[in-house]
Every structure is written in C-alpha cells, then in structure tokens.
Protein backbone atom coordinates (compact mmCIF):
# COMPACT_ATOMS: atom_id res chain seq x y z
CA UNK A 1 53.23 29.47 -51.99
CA UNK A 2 54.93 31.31 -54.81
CA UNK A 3 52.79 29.91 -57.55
CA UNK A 4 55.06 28.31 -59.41
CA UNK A 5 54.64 24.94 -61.46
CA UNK A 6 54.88 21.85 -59.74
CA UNK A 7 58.15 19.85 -60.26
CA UNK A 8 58.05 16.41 -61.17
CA UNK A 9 59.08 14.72 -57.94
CA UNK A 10 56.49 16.53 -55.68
CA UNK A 11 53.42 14.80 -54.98
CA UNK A 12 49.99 16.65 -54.31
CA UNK A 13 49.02 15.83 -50.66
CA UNK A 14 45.56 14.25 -50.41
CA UNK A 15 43.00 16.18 -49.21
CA UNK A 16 41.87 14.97 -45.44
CA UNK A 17 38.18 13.09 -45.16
CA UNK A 18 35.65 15.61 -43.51
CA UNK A 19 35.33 14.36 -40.66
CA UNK A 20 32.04 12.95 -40.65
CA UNK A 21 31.79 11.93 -44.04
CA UNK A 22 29.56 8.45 -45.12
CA UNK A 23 32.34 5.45 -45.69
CA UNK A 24 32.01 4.20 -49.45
CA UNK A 25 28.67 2.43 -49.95
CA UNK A 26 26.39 3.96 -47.34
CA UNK A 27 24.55 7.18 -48.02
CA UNK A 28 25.10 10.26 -46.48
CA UNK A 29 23.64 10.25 -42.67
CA UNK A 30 22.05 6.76 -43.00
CA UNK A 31 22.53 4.71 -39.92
CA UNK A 32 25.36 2.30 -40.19
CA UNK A 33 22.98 0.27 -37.03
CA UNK A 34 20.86 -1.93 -37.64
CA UNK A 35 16.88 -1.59 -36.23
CA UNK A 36 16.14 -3.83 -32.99
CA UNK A 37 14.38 -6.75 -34.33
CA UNK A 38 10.89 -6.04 -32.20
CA UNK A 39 10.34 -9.86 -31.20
CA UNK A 40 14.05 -10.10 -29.87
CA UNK A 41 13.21 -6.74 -28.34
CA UNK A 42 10.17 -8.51 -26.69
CA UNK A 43 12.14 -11.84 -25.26
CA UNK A 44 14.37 -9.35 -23.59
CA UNK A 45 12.18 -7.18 -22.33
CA UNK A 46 10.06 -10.20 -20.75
CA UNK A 47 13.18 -11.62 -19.37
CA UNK A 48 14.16 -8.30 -17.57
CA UNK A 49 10.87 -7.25 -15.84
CA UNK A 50 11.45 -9.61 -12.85
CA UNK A 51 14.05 -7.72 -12.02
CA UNK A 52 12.68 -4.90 -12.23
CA UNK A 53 10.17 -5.36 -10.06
CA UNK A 54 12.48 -7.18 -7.32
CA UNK A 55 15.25 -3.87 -7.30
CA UNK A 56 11.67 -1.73 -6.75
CA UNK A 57 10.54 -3.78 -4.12
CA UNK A 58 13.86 -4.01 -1.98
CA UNK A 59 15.74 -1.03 -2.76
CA UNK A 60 12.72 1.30 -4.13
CA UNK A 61 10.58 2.40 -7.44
CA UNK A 62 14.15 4.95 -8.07
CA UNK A 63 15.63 2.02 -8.73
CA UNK A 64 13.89 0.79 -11.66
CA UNK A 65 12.76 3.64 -13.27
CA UNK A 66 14.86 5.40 -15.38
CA UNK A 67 14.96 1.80 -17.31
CA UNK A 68 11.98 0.78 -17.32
CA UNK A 69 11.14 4.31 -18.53
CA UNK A 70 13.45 3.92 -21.28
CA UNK A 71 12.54 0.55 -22.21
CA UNK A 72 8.94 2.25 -22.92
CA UNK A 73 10.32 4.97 -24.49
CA UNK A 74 11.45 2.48 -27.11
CA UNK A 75 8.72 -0.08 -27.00
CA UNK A 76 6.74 3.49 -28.19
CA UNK A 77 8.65 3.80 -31.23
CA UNK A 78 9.63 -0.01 -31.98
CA UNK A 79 5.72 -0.55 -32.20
CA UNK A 80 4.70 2.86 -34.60
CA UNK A 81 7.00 1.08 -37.41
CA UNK A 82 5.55 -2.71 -36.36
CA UNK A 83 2.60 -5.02 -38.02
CA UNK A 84 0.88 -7.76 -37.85
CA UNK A 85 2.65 -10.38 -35.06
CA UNK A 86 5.37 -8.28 -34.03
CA UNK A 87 3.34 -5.88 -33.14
CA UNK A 88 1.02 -7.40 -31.18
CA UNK A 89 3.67 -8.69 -28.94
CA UNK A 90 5.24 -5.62 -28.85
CA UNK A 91 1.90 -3.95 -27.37
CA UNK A 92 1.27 -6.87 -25.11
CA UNK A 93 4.47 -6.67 -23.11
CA UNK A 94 4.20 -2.89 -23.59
CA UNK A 95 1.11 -2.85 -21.60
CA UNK A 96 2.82 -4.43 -18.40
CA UNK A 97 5.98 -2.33 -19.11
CA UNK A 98 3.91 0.87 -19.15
CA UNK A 99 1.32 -0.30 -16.45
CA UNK A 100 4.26 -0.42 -14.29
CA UNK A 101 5.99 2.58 -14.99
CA UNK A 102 2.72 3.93 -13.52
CA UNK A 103 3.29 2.97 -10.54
CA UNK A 104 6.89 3.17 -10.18
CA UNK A 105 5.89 6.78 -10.57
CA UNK A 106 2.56 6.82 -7.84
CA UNK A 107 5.64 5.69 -5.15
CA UNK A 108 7.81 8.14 -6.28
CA UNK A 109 5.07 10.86 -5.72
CA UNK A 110 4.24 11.85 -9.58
CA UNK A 111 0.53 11.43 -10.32
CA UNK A 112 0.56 12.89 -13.28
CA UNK A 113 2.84 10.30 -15.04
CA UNK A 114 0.94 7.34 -13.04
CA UNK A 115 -2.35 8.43 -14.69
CA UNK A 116 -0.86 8.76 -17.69
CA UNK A 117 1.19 5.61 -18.15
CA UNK A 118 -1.76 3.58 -16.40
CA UNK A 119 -4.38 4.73 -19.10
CA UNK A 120 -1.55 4.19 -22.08
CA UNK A 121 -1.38 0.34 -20.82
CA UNK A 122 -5.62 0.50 -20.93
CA UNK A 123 -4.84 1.64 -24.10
CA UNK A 124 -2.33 -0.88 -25.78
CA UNK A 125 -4.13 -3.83 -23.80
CA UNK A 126 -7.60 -2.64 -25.36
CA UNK A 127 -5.74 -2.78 -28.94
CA UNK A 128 -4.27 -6.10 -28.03
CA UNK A 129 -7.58 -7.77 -27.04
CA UNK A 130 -5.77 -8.80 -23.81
CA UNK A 131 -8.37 -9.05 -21.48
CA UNK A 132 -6.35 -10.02 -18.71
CA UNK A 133 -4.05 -6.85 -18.51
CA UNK A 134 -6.92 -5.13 -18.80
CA UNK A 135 -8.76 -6.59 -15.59
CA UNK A 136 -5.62 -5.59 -13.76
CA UNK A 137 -5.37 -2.06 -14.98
CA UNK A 138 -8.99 -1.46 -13.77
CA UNK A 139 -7.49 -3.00 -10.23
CA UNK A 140 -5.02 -0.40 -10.52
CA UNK A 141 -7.04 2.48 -11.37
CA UNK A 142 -9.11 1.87 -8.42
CA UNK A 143 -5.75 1.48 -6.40
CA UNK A 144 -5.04 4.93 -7.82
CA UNK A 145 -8.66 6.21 -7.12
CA UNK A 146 -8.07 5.12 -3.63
CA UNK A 147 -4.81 7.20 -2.94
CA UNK A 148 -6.90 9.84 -4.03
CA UNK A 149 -9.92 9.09 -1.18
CA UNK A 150 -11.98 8.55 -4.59
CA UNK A 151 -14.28 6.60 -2.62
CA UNK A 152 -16.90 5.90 -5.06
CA UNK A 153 -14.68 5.63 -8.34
CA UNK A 154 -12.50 3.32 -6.34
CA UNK A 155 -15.82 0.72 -5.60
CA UNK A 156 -16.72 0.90 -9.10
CA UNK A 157 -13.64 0.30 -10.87
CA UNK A 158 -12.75 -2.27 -8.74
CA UNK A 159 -16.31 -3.82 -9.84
CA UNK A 160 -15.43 -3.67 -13.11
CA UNK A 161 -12.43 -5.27 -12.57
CA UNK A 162 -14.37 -8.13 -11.11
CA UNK A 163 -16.41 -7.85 -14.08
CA UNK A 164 -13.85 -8.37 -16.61
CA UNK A 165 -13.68 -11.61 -18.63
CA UNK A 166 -9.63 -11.27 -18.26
CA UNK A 167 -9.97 -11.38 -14.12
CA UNK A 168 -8.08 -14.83 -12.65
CA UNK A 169 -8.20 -15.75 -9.48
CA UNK A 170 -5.55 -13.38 -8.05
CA UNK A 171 -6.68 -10.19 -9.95
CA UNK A 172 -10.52 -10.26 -8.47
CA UNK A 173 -8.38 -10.94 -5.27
CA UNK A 174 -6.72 -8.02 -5.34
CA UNK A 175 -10.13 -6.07 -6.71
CA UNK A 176 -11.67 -7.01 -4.00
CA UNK A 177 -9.67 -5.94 -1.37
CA UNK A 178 -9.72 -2.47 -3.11
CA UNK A 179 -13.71 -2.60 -3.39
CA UNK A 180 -13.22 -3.07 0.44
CA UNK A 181 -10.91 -0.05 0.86
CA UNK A 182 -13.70 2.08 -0.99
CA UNK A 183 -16.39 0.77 1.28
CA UNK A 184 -14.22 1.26 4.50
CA UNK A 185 -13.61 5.40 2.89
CA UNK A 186 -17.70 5.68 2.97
CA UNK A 187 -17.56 4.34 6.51
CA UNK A 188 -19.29 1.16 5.68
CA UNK A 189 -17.32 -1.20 7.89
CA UNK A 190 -20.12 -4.50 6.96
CA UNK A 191 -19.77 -4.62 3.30
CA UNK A 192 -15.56 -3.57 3.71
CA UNK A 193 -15.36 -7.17 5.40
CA UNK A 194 -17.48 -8.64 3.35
CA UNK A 195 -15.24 -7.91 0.45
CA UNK A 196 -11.95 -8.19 2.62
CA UNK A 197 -13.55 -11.97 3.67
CA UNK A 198 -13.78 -12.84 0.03
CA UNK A 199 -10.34 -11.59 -0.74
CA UNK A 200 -8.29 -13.65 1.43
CA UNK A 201 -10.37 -16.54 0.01
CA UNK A 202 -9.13 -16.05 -3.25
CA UNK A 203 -6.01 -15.05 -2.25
CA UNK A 204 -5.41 -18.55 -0.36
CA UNK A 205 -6.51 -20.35 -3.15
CA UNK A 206 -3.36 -21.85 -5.80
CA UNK A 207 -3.89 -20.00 -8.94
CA UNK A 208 -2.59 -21.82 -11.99
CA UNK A 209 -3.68 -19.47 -14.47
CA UNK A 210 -1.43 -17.27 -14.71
CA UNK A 211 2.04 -17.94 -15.69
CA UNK A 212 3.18 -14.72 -17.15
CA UNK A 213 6.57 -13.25 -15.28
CA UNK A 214 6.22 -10.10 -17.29
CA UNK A 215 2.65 -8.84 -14.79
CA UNK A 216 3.62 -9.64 -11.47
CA UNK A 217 1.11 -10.96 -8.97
CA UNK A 218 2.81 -12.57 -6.60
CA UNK A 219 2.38 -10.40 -3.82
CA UNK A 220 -0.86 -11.29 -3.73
CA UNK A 221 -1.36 -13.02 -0.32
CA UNK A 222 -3.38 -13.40 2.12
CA UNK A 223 -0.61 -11.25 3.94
CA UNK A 224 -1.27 -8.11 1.80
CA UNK A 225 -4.70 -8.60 2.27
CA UNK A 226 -4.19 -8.72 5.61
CA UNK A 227 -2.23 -5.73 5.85
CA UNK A 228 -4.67 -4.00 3.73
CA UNK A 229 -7.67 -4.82 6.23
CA UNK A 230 -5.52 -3.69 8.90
CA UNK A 231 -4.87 -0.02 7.55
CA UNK A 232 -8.55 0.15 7.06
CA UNK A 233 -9.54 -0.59 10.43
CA UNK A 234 -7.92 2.57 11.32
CA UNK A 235 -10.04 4.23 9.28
CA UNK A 236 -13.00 2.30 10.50
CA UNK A 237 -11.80 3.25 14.14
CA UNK A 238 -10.48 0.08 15.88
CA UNK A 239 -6.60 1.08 15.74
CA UNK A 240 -6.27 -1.64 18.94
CA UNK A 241 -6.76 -4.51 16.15
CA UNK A 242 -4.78 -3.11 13.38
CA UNK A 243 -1.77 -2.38 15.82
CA UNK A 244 -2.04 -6.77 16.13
CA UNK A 245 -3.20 -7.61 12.85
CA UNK A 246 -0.26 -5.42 11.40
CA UNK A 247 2.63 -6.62 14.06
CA UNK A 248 1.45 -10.55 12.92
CA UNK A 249 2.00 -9.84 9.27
CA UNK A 250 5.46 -8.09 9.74
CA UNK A 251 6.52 -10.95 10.81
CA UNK A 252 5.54 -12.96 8.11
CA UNK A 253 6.01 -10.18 5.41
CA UNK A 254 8.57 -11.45 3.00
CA UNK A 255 12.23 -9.21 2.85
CA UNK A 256 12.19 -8.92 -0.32
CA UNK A 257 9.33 -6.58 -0.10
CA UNK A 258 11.05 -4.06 1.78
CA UNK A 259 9.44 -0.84 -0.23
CA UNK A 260 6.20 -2.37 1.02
CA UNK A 261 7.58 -2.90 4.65
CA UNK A 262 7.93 0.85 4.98
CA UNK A 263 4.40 1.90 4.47
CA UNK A 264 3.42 -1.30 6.67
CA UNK A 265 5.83 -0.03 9.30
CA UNK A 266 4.37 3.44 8.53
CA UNK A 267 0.54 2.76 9.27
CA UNK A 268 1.53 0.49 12.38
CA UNK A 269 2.83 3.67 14.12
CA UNK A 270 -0.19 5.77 13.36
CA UNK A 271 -2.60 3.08 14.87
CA UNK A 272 -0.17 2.29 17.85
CA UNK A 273 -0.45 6.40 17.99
CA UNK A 274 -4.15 6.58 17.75
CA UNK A 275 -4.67 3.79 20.21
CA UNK A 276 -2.72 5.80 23.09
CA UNK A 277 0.84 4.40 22.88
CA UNK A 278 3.76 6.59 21.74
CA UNK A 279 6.45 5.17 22.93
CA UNK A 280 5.77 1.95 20.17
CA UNK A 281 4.52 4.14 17.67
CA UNK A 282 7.94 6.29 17.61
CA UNK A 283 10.02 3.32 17.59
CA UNK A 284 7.97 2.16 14.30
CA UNK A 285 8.00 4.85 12.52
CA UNK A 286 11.84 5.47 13.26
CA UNK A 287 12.29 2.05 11.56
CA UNK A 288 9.50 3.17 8.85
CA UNK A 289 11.80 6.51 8.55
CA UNK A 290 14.71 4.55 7.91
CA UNK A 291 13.38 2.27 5.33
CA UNK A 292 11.60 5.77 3.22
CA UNK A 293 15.27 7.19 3.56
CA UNK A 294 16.86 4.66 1.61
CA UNK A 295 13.61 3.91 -1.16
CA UNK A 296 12.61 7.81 -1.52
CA UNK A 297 8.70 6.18 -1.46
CA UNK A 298 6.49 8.83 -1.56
CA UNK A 299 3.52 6.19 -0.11
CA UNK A 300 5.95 5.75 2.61
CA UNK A 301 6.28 9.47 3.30
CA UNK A 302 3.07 10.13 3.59
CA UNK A 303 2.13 7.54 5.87
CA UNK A 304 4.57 8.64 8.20
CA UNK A 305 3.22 12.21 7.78
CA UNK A 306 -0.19 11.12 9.04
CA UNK A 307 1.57 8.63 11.69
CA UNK A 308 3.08 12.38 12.73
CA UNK A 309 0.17 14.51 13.20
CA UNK A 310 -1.38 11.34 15.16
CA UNK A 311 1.80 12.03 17.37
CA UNK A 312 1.35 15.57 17.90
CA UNK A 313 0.02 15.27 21.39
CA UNK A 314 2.94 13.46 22.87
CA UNK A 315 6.18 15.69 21.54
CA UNK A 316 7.23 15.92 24.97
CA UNK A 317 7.80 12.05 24.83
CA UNK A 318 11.72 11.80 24.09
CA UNK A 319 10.86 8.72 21.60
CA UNK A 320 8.52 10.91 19.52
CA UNK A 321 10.65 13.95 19.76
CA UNK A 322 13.55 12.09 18.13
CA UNK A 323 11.74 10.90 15.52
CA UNK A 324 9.40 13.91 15.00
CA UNK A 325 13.36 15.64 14.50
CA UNK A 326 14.41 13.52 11.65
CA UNK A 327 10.82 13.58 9.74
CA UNK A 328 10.83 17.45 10.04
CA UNK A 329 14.52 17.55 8.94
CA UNK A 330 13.91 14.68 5.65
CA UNK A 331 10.30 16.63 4.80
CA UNK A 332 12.25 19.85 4.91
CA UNK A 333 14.71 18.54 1.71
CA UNK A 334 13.66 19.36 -1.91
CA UNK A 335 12.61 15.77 -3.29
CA UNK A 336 14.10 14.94 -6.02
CA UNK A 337 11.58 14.94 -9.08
CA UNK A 338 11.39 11.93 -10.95
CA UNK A 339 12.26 11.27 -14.76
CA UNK A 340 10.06 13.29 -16.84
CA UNK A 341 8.80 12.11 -20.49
C-alpha cells in the first residue's frame, strides 16, 4: 500500500483465473463438447418416435411436442453440416420427424406450423428420393385440405397420393378414405362410398411392406375407416346411421387412441343431435368434453363446437344445459398457443 520494496519472505499472490477463461490446450470459446455423431443421432431418434406418437395419442399432441419440436430443431442443423450417407439418413428420419410435428400442431390448432412442417417433410423426402414418405405426405396434405372444406384440393391430392410409386397398401388406404371425404364435401354420396368401399378393403388386407416404426400407420383400420364414413354420413344427411356406425366402433376403438376417441365421441353427439335425440347427444359430448379437457385437441374442440350449435334447439333440456355450461366456460379460456419456431 505504501510502495515500498518487497521483503524477501513475502510472496506475490497469484492473480485469480477470469472466470471464463479457455483451460490450457483449447482455444478461446471453442466448445469443450463434442458434435452429435448424425447416424447415432438417427438410431435414437428412430427409437424414440413410437413414443412419441403413443403419449400424443393417449394423453394429447401437448404431450409430444415441445420434443419432437426440438428434435427437428436439431435434425435442421445436424443435416446443414452432413454429406453423403449421414445425411441421407438424417433427412429420411427428418421427414417423418417433421411430417409429424405437422400434425402435432393441426390438433393443437396452429395451421400455420402444420403447413409449414408438412411441406418441409415434402421437401427432405423429395431430396431423399423416398417415395414412400412422400405418398404419405400427399395423404396428409389432403387430410389438411379437408379440415379446410378444400373439397377439390382434398380429391386431388389424395389422387396423387394413390398415384405415387411410394403408396403401400395402407397409405392408398388411408388416401382413399380422404378422396371419399372430398367427394362426400361436393355432396357426391355414390363415388364417397365407392372410395370408402375400397378403403376398408385395403385396410383389411395384412400389409407386409412396411416395417418402418419411425412413420406410423397402424391406425389404419378398418375401424378408422369406419369412423371416417360415419362422420361423413352426417354430412351426406343420414345422422340415424352414423349415430350406429359410430357407437359400434367405440367399442372396438383401441384405448390407446384416446386423442382420437374425443373427436369420435365429438361427432357422435352432433349426429345423435341432428337425428332428434339430446338427451344421448349431451351425455357424449360431456364424455367428448372431458377427454378435449385433458388433450387440449383443437380437432376435438371444434367438433364439439359444431355438436353445440346442433344442440341449440334443446337448451332447455337439463342434459344439454349442463354440458352447453362447461363448453361455454372451457371456449371462454385463452388457449394456450403452442411452441413457436
């Protein structure tokens, strides 16, 4: 403090390490981790979608997203800095990772981000030559086209995914069963069962050709083709044979597609409400309600909307005015918004 000379006993303390200073040997800022090896990356990734798609079928598409969204978000970057072999895989299982996160977000309500991520998976399936992610992409698109009461565009993607080299037996299943939706839209109730007809053919049929856990396409059965027919006859005006057609598939409707069971449950009130019978359709959509509660679907929640206004009539029915309650009170909450990229 005083300036003076050091004495010879008194040792000059050692100046501390900043605090984020490089240890000896690395360079200043380099990452001390090392990259994600991109085919390890892929095994894990193709290990882990199964899950995935089981927690968004029984608990909801909130369930798997912000992972799944994630996992793309580094699939993205993994395959910029890729080539050759490793990249190829990386843009295969990318395309079923991001065709997925499309519709996680179409349940959950975003539209925007299901376009998006459904025309990136086009995209990286195009690159890969893999024919058979791109059949089911087209299926999607129409699915997507059909949310939308696209009519037409809903037909004619779904013919192109009939069309596509890549199409196995399940995929023009599920293609044609969304051609059928577009035709039952335009009112066209011969050429809707027509397609619907062919559908559950294929459907029925054991497919061996496809034995990749990473796309899922189990749920196509003749069940969800069933229930599929069933929401269109509503449209095609005979709710008495949906209100059957959908209370026979319930039954049969595996639990672990519980997401699913809500927009079932959903569409079953509206047609037991067009075709005269409140007391039923309250008590389904109470159970519908229930289900949408716990998996925030959007699908789900707008089903029951419609099932709603088709219940307008009878509010003086205590059933219906106990449900209509608790869907004005849940519609009435600010939804949460989904992840945003």
């Amino acid at each position: 403090m005083l300036g003076l000379a050091s004495r010879e006993w008194e040792q000059e303390a050692p100046s501390p390490r900043p605090r984020h200073q490089a240890p000896e040997g690395t360079a200043s800022g380099q990452s001390l981790s090392a990259p994600i090896d991109p085919e390890f990356f892929v095994c894990h990734l193709r290990s882990v979608m199964p899950g995935h798609y089981k927690a968004a079928n029984l608990l909801g598409s909130r369930h798997a997203l912000d992972s799944v969204t994630r996992h793309v978000q580094l699939l993205d970057r993994l395959q910029q800095n890729a080539g050759g072999h490793a990249r190829d895989e990386l843009l295969t299982i990318g395309a079923r990772t991001a065709e997925f996160l499309g519709w996680l977000n179409q349940d959950l309500g975003d539209f925007d981000q299901a376009l998006y991520w459904s025309d990136r998976a086009m995209e990286w399936a195009q690159e890969t030559g893999d024919d058979v992610m791109a059949a089911y992409v087209l299926f999607r698109k129409s699915n997507q086209a059909t949310a939308r009461r696209n009519a037409q565009q809903a037909v004619s993607l779904a013919r192109a995914a009939q069309r596509s080299a890549g199409a196995t037996p399940r995929i023009r299943a599920l293609a044609a069963q969304q051609e059928a939706q577009g035709h039952a839209l335009m009112g066209n109730q011969r050429f809707a069962q027509t397609k619907f007809d062919e559908a559950h053919e294929r459907a029925d049929t054991p497919d061996d050709s496809h034995a990749d856990d990473a796309l899922d396409l189990a749920y196509c059965t003749p069940t969800y083709i069933e229930m599929q027919r069933a929401n269109c006859l509503i449209e095609l005006g005979d709710p008495h044979t949906a209100v059957g057609m959908f209370e026979a598939e319930l039954r049969v409707l595996p639990p672990i597609y519980r997401n699913d069971q809500g927009v079932y449950l959903s569409r079953l009130a509206r047609a037991y409400a067009i075709s005269g019978e409140p007391e039923q359709a309250a008590a389904a959509a109470d159970r519908a309600l229930s289900i949408a509660i716990d998996t925030e679907s959007a699908r789900a929640m707008s089903e029951l909307s419609a099932a709603g206004k088709a219940l307008q009539r009878w509010s003086a029915v205590p059933e219906v005015a106990t449900f209509t309650g608790r869907l004005t009170l849940m519609s009435s909450k600010e939804p949460s918004r989904p992840l945003m990229i």
